[in-house]
C-alpha atoms as a PDB file:
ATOM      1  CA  UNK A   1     -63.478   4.415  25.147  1.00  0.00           C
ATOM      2  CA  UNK A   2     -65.273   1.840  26.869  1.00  0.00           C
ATOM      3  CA  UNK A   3     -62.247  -0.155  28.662  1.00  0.00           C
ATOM      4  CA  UNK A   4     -59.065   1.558  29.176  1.00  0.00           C
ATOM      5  CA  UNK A   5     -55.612  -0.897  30.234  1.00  0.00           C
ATOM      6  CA  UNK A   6     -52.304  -0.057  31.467  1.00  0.00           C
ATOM      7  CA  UNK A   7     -49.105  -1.404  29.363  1.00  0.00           C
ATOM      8  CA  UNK A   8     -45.681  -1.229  28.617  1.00  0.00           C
ATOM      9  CA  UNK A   9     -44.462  -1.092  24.918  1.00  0.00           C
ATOM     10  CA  UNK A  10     -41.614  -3.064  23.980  1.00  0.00           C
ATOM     11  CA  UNK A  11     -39.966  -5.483  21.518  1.00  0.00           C
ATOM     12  CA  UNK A  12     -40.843  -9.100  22.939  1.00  0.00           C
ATOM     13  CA  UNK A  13     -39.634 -12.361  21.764  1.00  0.00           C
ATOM     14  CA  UNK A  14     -42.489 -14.472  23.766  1.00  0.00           C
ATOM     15  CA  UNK A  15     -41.966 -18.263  24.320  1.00  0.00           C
ATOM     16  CA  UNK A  16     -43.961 -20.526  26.107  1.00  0.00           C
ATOM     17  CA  UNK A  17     -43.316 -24.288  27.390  1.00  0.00           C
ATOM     18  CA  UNK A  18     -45.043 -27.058  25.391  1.00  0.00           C
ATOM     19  CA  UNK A  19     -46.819 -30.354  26.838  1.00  0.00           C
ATOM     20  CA  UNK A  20     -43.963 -31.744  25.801  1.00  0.00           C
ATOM     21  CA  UNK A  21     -41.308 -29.364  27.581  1.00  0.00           C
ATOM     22  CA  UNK A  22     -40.091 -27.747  24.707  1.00  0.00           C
ATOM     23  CA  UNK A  23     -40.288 -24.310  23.999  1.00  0.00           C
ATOM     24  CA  UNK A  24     -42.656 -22.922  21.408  1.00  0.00           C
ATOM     25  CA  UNK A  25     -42.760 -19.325  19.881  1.00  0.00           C
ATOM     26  CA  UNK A  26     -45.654 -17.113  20.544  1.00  0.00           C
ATOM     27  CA  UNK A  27     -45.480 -14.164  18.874  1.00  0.00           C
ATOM     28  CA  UNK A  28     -43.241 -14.702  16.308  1.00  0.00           C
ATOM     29  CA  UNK A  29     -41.381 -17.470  13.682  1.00  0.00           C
ATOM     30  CA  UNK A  30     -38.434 -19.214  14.272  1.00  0.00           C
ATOM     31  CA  UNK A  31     -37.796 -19.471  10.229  1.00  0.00           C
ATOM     32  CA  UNK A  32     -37.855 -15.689  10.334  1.00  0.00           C
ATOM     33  CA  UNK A  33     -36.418 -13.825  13.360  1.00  0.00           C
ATOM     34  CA  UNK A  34     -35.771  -9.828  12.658  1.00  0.00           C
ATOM     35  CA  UNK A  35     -33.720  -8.017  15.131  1.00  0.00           C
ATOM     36  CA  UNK A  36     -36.167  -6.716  17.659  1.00  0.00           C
ATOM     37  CA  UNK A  37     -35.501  -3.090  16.905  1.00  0.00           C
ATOM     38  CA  UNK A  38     -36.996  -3.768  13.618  1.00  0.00           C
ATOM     39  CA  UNK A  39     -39.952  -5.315  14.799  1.00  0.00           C
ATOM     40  CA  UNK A  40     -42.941  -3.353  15.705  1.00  0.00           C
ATOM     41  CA  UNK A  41     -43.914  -2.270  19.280  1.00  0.00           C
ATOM     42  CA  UNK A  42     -46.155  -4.663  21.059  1.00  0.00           C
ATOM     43  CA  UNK A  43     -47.645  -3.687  24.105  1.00  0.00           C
ATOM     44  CA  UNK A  44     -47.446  -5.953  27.512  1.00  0.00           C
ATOM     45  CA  UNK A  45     -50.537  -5.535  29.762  1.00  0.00           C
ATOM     46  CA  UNK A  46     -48.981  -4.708  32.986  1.00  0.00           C
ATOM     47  CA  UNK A  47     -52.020  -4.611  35.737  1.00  0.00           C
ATOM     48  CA  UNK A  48     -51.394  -0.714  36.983  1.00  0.00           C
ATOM     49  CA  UNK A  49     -54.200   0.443  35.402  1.00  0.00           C
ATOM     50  CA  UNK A  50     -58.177  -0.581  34.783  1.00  0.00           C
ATOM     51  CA  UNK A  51     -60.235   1.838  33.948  1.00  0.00           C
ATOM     52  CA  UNK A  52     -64.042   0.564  32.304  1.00  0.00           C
ATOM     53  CA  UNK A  53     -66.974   2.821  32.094  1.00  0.00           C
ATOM     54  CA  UNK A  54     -70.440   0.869  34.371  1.00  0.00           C
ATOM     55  CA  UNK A  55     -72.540   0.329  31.305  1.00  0.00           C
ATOM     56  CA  UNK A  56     -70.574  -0.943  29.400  1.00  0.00           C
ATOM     57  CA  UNK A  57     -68.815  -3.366  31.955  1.00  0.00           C
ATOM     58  CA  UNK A  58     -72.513  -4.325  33.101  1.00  0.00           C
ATOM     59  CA  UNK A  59     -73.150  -5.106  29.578  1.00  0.00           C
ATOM     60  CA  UNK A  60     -70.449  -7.420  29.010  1.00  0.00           C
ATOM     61  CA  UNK A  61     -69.448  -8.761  31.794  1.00  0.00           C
ATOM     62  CA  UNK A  62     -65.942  -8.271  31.764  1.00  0.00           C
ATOM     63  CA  UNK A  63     -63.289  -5.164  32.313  1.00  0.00           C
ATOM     64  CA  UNK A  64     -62.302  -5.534  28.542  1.00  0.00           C
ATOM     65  CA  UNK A  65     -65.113  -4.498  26.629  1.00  0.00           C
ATOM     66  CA  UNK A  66     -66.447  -2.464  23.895  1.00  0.00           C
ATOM     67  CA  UNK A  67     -63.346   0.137  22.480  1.00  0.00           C
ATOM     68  CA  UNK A  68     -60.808  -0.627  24.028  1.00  0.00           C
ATOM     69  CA  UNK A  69     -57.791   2.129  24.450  1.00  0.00           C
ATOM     70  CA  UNK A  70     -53.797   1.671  26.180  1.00  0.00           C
ATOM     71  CA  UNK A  71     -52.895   3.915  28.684  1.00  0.00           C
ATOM     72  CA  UNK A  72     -48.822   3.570  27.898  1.00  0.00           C
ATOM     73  CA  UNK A  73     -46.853   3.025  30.840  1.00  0.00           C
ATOM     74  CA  UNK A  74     -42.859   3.731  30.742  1.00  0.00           C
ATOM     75  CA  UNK A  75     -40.526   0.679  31.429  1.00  0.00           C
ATOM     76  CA  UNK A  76     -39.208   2.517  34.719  1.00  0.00           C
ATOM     77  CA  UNK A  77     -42.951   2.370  35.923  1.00  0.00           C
ATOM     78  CA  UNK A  78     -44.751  -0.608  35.294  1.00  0.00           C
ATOM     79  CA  UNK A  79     -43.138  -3.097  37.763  1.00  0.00           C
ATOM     80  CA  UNK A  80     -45.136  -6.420  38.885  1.00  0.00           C
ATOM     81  CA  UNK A  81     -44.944  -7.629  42.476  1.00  0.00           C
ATOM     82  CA  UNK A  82     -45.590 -11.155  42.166  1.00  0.00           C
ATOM     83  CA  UNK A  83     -43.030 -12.511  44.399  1.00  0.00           C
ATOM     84  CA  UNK A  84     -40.338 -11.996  47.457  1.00  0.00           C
ATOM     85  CA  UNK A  85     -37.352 -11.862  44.752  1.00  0.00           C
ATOM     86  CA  UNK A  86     -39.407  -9.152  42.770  1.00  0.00           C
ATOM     87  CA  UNK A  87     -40.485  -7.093  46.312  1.00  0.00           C
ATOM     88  CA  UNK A  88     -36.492  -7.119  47.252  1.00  0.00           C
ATOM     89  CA  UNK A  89     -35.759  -5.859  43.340  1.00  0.00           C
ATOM     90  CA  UNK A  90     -38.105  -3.046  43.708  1.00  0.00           C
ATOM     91  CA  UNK A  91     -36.587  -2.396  47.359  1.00  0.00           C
ATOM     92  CA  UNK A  92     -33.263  -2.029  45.967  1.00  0.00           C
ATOM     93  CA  UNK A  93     -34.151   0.253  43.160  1.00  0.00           C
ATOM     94  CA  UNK A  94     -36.093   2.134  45.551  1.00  0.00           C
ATOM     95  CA  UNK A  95     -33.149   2.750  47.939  1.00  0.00           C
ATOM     96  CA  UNK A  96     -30.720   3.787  45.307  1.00  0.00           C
ATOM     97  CA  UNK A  97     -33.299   6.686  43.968  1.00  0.00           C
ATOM     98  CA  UNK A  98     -33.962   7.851  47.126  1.00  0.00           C
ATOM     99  CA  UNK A  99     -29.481   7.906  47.636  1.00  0.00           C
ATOM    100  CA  UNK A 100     -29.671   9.703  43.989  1.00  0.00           C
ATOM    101  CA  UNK A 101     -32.644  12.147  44.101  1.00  0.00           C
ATOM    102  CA  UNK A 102     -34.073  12.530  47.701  1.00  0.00           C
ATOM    103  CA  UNK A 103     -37.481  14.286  47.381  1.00  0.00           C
END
């Protein structure tokens, strides 16, 4: 592999917001909506992980290059810390673990 990424399978429905407010589908159709379990896995970058070998990022520029492989990442692992309300999230799972299974 050239470019290895970090991510977190799953069973999306992704929507975004249109110019005009409204919300649009991404990855799917609204005229044909399976239930998610029937849906294949999709994979959600999740930022843990970026692994790219010199050459080939020197080559092209950019982390995501050449093959490209996922290094899968449990739900229970791949958190984001974007913001105070996630940080206070993660603090609270944190504290109940450690109340649970103290290392």
């Amino acid at each position: 592999a050239d470019s290895v990424i970090s991510a977190t399978p799953g069973h999306w429905y992704m929507w975004k917001i249109a110019k005009n407010g409204q919300a649009e589908p991404i990855n799917h159709s609204i005229e044909y909506r399976p239930r998610r379990q029937e849906r294949g896995l999709e994979f959600r970058e999740n930022g843990m992980l970026y692994v790219v070998r010199t050459t080939s990022f020197l080559e092209a520029g950019m982390r995501y290059c050449g093959k490209i492989l996922l290094y899968e990442t449990p739900m229970g692992r791949s958190f984001e810390v974007d913001d105070d309300e996630d940080f206070a999230l993660l603090e609270s799972l944190m504290r109940n673990k450690w109340k649970t299974h103290p290392e």
